[in-house]
Protein backbone atom coordinates (compact mmCIF):
# COMPACT_ATOMS: atom_id res chain seq x y z
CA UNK A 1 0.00 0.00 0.00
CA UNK A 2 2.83 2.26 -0.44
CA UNK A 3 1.29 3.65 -3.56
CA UNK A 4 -1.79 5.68 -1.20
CA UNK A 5 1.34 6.85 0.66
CA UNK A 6 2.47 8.54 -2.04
CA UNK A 7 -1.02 10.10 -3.54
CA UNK A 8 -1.50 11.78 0.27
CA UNK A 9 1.97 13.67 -0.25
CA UNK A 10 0.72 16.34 -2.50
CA UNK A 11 2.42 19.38 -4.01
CA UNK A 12 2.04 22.29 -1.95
CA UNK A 13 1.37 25.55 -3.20
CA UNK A 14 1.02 28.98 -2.49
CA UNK A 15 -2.90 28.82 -3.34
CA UNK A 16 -2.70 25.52 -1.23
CA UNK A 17 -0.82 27.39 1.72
CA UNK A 18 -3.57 30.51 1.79
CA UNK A 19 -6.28 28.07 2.40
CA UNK A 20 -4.88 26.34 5.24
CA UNK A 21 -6.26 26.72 8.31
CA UNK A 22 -3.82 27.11 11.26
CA UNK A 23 -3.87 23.60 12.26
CA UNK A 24 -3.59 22.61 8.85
CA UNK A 25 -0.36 24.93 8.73
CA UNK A 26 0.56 22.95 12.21
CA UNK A 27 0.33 19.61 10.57
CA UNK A 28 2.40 20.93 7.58
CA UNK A 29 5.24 22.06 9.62
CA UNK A 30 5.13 18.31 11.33
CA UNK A 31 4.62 16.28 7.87
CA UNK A 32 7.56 18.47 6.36
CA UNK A 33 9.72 18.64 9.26
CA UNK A 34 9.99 22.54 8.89
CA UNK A 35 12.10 24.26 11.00
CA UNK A 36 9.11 26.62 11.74
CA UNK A 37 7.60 26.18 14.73
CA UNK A 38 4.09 27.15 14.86
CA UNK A 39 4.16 27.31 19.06
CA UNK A 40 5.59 30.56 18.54
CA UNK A 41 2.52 31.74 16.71
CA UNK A 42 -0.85 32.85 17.86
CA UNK A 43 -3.81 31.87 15.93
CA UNK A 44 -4.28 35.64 15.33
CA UNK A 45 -0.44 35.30 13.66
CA UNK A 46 -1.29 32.85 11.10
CA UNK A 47 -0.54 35.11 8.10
CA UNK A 48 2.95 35.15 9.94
CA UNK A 49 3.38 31.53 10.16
CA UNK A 50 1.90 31.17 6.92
CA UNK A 51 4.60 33.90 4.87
CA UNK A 52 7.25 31.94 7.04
CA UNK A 53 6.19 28.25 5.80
CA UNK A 54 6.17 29.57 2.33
CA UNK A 55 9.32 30.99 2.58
CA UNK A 56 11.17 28.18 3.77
CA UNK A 57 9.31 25.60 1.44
CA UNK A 58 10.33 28.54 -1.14
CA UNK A 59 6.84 29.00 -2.45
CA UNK A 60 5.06 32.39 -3.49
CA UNK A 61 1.94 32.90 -2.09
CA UNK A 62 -0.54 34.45 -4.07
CA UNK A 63 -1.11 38.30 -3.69
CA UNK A 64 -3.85 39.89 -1.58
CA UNK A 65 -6.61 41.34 -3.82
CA UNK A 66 -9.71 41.10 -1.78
CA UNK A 67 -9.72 43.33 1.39
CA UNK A 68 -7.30 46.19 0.31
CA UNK A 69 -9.18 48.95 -1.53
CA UNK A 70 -7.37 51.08 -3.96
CA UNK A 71 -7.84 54.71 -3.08
């Protein structure tokens, strides 16, 4: 059964990595052994620990478009 292994282990993203919740982000540090530690996050931080995941697993996140109004 080493082949459903393999399906779970998908490619993470920066779309993937905005729609995490934070224990989803949690879970992702642990699966990926990330040097991030999300203990030294709030939930209220989770746009920090999120920017940090993505920049050690060297992904982009997507930019903000919703929420910021253009004066």
């Amino acid at each position: 059964d080493d082949e459903d292994e393999e399906e779970e282990e998908e490619e993470i993203d920066g779309e993937t990595l905005a729609g995490m919740d934070f224990e989803e982000l949690e879970d992702l540090c642990d699966d990926q052994e990330l040097e991030t530690d999300p203990d030294d996050y709030d939930e209220k931080d989770i746009e920090k620990l999120r920017k940090s995941i993505a920049k050690e697993l060297g992904i982009e996140l997507p930019k903000k478009e919703k929420g910021k109004k253009k004066k």
